[in-house]
PDB file of N, CA and C in Angstrom:
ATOM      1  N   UNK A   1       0.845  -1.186   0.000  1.00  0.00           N
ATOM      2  CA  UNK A   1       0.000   0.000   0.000  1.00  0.00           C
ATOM      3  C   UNK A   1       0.883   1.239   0.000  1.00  0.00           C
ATOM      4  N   UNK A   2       0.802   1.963  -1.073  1.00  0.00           N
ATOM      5  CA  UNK A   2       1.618   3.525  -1.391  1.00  0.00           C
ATOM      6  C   UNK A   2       1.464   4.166   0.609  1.00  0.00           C
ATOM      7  N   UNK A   3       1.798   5.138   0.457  1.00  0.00           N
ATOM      8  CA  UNK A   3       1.963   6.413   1.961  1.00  0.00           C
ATOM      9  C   UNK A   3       2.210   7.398   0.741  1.00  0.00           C
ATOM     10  N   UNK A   4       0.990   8.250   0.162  1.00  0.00           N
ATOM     11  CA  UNK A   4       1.618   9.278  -0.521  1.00  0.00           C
ATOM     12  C   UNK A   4       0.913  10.347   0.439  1.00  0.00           C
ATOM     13  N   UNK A   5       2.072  10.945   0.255  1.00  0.00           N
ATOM     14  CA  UNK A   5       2.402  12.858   1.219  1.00  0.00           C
ATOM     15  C   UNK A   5       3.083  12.644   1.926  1.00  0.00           C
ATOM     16  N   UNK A   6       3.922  11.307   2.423  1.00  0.00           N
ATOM     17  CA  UNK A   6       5.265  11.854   3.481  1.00  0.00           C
ATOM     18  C   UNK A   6       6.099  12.923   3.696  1.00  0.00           C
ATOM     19  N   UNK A   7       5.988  13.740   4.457  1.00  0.00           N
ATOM     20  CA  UNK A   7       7.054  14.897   4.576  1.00  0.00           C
ATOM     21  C   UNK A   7       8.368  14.558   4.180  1.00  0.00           C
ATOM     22  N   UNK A   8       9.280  15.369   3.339  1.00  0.00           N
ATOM     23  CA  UNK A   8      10.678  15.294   3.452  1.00  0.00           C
ATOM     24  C   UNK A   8      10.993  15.918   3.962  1.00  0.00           C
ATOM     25  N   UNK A   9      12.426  16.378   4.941  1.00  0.00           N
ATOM     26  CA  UNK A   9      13.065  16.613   5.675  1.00  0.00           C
ATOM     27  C   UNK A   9      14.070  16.942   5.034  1.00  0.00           C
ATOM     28  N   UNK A  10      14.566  18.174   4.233  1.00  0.00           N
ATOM     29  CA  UNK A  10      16.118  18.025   3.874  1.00  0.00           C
ATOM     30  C   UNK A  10      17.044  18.031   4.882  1.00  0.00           C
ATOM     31  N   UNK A  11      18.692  17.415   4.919  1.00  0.00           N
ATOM     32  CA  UNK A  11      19.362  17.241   5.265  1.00  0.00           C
ATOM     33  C   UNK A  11      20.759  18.195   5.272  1.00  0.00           C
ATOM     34  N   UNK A  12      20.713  17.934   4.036  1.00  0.00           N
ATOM     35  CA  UNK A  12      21.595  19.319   3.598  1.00  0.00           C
ATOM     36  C   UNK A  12      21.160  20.231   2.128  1.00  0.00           C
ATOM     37  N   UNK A  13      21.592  20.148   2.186  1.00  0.00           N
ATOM     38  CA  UNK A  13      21.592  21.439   0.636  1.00  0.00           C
ATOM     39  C   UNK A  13      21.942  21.222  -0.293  1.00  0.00           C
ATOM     40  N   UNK A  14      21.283  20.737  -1.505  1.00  0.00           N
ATOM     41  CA  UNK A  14      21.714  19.961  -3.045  1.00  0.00           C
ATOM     42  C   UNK A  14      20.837  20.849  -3.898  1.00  0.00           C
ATOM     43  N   UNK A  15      21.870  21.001  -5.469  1.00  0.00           N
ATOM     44  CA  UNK A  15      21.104  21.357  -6.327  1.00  0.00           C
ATOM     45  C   UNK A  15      19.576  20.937  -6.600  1.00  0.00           C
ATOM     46  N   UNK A  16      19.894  19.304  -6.381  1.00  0.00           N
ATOM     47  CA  UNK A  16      18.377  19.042  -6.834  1.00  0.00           C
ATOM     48  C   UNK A  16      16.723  19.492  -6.010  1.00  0.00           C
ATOM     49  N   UNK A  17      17.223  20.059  -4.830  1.00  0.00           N
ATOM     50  CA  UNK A  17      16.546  20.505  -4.204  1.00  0.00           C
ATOM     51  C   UNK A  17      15.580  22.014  -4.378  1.00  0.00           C
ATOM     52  N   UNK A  18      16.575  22.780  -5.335  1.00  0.00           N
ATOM     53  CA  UNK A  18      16.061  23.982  -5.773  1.00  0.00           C
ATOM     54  C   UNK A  18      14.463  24.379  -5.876  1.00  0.00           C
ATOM     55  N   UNK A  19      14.077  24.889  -5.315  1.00  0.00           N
ATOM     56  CA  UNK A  19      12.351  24.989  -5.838  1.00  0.00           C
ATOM     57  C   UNK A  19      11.899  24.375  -4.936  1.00  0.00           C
ATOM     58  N   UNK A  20      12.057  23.424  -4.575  1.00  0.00           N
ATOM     59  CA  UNK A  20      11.154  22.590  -3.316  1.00  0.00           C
ATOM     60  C   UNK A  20      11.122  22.873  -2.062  1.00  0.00           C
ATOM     61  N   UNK A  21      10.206  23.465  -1.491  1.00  0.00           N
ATOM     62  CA  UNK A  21      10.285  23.659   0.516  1.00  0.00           C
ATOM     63  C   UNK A  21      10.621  22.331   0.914  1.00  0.00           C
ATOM     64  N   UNK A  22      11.520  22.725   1.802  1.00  0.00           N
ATOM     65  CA  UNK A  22      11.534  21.453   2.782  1.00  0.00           C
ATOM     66  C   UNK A  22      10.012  21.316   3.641  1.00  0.00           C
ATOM     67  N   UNK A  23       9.631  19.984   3.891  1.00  0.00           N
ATOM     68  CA  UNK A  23       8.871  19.650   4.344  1.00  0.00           C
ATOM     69  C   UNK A  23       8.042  19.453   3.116  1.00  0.00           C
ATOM     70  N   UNK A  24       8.517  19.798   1.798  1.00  0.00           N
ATOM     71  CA  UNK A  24       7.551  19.290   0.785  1.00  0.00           C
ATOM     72  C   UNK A  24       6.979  17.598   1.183  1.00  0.00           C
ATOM     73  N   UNK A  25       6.102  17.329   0.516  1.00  0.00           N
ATOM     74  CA  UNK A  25       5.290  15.692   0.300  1.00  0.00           C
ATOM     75  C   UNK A  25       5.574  14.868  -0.746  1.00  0.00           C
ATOM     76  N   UNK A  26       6.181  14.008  -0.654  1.00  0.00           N
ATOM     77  CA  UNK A  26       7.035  12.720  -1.855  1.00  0.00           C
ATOM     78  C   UNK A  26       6.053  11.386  -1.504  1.00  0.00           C
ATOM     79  N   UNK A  27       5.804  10.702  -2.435  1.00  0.00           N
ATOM     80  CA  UNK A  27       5.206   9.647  -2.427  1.00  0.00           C
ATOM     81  C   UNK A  27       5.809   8.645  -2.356  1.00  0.00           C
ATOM     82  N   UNK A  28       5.909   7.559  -1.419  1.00  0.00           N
ATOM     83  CA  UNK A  28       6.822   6.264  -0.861  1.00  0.00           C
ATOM     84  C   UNK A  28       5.359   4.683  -0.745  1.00  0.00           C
ATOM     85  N   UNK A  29       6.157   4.078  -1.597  1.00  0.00           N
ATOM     86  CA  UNK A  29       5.608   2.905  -1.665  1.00  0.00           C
ATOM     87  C   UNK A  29       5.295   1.776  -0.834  1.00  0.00           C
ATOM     88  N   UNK A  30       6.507   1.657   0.024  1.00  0.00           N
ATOM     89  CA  UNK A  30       6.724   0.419   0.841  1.00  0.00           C
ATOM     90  C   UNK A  30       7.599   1.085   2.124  1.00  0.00           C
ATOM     91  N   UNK A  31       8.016   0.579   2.617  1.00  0.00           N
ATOM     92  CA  UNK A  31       8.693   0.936   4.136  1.00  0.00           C
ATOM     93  C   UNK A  31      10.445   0.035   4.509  1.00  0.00           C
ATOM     94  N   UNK A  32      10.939   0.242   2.946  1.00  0.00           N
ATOM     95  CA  UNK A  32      12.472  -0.335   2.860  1.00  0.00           C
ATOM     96  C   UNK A  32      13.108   1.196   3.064  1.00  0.00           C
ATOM     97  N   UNK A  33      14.008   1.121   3.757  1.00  0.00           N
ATOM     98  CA  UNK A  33      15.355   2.157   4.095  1.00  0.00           C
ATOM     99  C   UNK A  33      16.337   1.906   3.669  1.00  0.00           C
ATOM    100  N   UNK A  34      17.568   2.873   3.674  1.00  0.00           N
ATOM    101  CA  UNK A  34      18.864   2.259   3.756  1.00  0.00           C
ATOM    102  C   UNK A  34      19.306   3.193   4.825  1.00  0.00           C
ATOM    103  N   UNK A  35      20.162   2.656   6.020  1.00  0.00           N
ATOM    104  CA  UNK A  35      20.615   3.373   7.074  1.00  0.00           C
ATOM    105  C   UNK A  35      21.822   3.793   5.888  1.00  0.00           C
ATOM    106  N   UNK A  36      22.497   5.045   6.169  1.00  0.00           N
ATOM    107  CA  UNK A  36      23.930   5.326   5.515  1.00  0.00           C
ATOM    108  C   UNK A  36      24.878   5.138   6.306  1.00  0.00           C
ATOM    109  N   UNK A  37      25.727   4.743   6.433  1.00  0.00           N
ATOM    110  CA  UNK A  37      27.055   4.361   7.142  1.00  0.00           C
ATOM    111  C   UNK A  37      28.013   5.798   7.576  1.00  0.00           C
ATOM    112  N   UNK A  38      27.766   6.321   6.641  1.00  0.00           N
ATOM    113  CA  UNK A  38      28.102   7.817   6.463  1.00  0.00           C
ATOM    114  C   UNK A  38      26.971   8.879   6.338  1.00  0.00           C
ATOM    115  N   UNK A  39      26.982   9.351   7.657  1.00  0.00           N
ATOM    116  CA  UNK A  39      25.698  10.494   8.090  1.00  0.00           C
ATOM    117  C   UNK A  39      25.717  11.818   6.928  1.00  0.00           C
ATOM    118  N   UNK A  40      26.932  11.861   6.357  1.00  0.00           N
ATOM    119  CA  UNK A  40      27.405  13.441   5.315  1.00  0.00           C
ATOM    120  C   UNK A  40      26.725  12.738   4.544  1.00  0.00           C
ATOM    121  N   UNK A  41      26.720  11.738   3.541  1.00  0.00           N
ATOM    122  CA  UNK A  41      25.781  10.992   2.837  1.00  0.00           C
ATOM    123  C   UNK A  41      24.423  11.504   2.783  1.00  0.00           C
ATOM    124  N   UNK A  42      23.547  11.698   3.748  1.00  0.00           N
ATOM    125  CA  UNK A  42      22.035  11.727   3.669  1.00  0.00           C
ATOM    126  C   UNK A  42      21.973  13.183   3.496  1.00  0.00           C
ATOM    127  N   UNK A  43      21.213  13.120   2.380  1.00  0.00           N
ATOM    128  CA  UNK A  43      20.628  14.354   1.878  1.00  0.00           C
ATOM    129  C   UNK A  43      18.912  14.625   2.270  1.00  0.00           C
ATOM    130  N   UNK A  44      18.291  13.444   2.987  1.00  0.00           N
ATOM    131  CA  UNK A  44      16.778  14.055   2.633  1.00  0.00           C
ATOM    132  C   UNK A  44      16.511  12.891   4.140  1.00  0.00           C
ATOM    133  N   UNK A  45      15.736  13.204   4.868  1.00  0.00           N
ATOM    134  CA  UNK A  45      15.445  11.806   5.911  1.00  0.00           C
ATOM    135  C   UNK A  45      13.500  12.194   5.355  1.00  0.00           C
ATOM    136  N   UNK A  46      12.623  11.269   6.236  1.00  0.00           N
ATOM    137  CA  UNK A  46      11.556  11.242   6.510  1.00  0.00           C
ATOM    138  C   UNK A  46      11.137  10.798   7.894  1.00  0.00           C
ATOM    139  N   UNK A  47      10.187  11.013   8.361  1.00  0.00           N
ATOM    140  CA  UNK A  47       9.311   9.985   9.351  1.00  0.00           C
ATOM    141  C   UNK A  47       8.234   9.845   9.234  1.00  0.00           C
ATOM    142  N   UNK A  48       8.042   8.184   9.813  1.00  0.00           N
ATOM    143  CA  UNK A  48       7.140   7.461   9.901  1.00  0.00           C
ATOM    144  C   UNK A  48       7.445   6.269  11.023  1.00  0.00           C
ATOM    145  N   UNK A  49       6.553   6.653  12.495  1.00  0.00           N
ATOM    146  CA  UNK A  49       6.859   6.378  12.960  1.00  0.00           C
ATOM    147  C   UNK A  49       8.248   6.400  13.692  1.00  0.00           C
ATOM    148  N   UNK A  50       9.420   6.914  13.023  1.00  0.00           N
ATOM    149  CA  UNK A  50      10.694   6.983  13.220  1.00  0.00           C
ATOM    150  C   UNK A  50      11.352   7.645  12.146  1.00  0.00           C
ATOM    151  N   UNK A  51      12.462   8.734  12.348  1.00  0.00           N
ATOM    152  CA  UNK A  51      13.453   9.087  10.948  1.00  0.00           C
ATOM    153  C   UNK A  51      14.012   7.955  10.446  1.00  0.00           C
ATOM    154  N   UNK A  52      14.166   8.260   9.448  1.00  0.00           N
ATOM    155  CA  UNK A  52      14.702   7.392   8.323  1.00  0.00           C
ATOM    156  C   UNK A  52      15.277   7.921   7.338  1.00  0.00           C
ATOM    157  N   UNK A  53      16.260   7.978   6.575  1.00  0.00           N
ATOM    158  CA  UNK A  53      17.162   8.490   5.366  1.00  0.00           C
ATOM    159  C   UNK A  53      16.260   8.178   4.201  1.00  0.00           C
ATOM    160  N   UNK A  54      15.331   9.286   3.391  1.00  0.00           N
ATOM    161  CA  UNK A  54      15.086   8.973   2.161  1.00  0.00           C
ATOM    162  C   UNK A  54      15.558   9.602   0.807  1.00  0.00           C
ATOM    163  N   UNK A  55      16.708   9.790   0.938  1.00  0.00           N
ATOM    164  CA  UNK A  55      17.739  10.246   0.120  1.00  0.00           C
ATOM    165  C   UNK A  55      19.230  10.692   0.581  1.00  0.00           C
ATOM    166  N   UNK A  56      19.881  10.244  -0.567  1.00  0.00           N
ATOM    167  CA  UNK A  56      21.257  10.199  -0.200  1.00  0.00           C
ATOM    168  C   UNK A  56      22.227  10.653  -1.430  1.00  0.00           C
ATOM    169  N   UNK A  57      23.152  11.746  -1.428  1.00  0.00           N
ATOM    170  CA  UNK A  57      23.975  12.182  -2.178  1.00  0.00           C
ATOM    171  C   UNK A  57      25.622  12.114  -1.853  1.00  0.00           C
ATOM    172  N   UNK A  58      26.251  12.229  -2.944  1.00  0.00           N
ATOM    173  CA  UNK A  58      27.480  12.112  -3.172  1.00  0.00           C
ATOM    174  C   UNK A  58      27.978  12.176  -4.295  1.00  0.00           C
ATOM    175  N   UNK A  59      28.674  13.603  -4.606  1.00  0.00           N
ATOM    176  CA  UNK A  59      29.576  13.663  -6.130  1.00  0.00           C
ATOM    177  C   UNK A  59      28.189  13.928  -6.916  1.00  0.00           C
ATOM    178  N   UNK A  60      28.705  12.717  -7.885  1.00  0.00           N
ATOM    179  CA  UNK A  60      27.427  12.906  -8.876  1.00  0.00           C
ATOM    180  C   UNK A  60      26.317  11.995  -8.957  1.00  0.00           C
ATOM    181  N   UNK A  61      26.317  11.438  -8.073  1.00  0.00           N
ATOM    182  CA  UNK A  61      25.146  10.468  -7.318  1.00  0.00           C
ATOM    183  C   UNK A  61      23.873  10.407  -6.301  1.00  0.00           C
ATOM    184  N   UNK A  62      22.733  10.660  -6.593  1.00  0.00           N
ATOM    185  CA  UNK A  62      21.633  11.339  -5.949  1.00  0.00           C
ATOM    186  C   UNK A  62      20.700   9.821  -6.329  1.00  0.00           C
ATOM    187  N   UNK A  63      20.617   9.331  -5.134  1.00  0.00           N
ATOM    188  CA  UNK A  63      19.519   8.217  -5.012  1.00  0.00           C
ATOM    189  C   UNK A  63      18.358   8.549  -3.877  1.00  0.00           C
ATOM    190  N   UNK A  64      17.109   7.866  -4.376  1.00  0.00           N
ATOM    191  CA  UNK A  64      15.908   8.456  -3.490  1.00  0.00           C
ATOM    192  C   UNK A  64      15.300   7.020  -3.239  1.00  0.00           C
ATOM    193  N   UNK A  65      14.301   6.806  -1.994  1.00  0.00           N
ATOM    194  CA  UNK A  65      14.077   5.845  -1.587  1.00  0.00           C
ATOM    195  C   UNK A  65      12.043   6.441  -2.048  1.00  0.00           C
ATOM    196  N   UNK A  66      12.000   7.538  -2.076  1.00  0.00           N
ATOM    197  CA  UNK A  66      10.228   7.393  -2.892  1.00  0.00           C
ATOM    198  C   UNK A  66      10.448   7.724  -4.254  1.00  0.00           C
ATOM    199  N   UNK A  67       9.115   7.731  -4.869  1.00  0.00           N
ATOM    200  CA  UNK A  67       8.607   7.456  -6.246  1.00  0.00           C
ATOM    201  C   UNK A  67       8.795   9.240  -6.205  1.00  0.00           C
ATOM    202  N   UNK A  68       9.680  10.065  -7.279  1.00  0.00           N
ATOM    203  CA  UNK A  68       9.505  11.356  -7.989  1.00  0.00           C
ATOM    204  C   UNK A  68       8.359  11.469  -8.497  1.00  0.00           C
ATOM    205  N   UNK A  69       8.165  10.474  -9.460  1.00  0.00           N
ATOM    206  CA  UNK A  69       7.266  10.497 -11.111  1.00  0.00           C
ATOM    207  C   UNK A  69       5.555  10.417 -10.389  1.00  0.00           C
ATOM    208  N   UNK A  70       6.017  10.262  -8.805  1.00  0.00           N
ATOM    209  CA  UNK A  70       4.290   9.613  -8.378  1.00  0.00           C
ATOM    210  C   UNK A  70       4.233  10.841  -7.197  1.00  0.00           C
ATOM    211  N   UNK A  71       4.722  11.828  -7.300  1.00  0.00           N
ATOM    212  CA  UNK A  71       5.268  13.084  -6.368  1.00  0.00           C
ATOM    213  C   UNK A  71       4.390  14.099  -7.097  1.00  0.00           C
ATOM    214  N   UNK A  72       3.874  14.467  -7.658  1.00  0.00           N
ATOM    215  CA  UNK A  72       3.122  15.593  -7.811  1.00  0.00           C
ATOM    216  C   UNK A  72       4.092  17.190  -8.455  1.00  0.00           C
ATOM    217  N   UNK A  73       3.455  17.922  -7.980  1.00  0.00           N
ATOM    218  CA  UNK A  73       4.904  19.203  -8.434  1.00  0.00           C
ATOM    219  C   UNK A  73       6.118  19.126  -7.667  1.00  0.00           C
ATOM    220  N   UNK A  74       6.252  18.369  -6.489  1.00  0.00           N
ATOM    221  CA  UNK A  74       7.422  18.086  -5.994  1.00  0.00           C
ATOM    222  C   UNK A  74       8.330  17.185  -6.718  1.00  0.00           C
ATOM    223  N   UNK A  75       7.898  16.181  -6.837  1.00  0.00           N
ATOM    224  CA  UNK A  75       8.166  15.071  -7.671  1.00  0.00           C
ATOM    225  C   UNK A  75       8.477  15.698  -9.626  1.00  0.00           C
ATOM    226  N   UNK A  76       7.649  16.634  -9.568  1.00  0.00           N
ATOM    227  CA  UNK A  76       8.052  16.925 -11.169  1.00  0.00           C
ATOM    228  C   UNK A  76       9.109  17.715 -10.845  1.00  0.00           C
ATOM    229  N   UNK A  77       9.151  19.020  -9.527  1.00  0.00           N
ATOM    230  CA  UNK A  77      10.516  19.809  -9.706  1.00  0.00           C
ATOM    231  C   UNK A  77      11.819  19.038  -9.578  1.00  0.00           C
ATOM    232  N   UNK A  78      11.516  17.706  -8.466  1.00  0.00           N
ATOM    233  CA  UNK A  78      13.046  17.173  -8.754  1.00  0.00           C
ATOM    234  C   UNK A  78      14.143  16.836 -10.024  1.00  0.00           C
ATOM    235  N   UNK A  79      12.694  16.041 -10.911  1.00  0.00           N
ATOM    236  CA  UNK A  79      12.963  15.362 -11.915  1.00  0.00           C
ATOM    237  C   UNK A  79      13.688  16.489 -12.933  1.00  0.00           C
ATOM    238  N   UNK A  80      13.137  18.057 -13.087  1.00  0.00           N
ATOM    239  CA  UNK A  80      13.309  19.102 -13.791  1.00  0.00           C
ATOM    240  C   UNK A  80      15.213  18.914 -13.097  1.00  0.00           C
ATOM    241  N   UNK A  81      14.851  19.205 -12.010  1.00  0.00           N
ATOM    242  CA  UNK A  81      16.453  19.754 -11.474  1.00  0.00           C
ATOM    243  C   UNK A  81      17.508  18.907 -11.680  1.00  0.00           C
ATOM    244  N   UNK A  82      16.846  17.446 -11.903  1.00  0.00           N
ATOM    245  CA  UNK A  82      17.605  16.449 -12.107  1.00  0.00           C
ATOM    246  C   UNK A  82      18.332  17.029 -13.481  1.00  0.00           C
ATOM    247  N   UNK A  83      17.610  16.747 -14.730  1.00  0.00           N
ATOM    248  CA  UNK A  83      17.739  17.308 -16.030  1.00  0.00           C
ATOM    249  C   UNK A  83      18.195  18.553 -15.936  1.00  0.00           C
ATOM    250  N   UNK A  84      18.443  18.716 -15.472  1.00  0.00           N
ATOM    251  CA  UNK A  84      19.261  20.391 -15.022  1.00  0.00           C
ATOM    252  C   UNK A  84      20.830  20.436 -14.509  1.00  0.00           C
ATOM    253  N   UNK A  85      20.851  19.325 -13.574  1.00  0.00           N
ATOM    254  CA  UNK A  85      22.148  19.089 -13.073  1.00  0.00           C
ATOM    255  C   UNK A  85      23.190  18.809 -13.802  1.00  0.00           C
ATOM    256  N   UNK A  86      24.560  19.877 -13.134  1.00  0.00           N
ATOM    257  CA  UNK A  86      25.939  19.737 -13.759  1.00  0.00           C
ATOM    258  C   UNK A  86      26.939  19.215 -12.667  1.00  0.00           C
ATOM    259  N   UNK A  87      27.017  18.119 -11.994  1.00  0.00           N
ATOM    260  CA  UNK A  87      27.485  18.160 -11.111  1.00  0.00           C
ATOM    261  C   UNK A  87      29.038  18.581 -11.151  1.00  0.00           C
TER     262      UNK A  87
END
């Protein structure tokens, strides 16, 4: 069963973030994480029930643990910024 509107939480400060309030709403499918080993790593947490890392950057590497494409104008500005990015 989807959880769409989870709050994001930014972490730190990434291009791809541009345009989006923190505390924007991302749509998450299932309830898999990845803890990061490296806290500088997490770019975005959530909660539910507990924080959790739902995004993580490095260099030129930006992975997300919800659905963009199922995100609404949040989900479309990432995707824009994505296609935008020079890392």
């Amino acid at each position: 069963m989807g959880r769409p509107g989870e709050r994001l939480d930014r972490a730190e400060p990434h291009a791809l973030w541009e345009g989006i309030a923190d505390g924007s709403r991302f749509y998450f499918v299932h309830s898999y994480y990845v803890e990061a080993g490296d806290p500088s790593l997490v770019a975005a947490f959530s909660v539910y029930g507990f924080p959790f890392t739902c995004a993580v950057a490095k260099d030129n590497i930006f992975a997300v643990q919800f659905h963009p494409e199922k995100s609404a104008q949040s989900g479309l500005a990432l995707l824009g910024n994505f296609m935008r990015w020079q890392p």
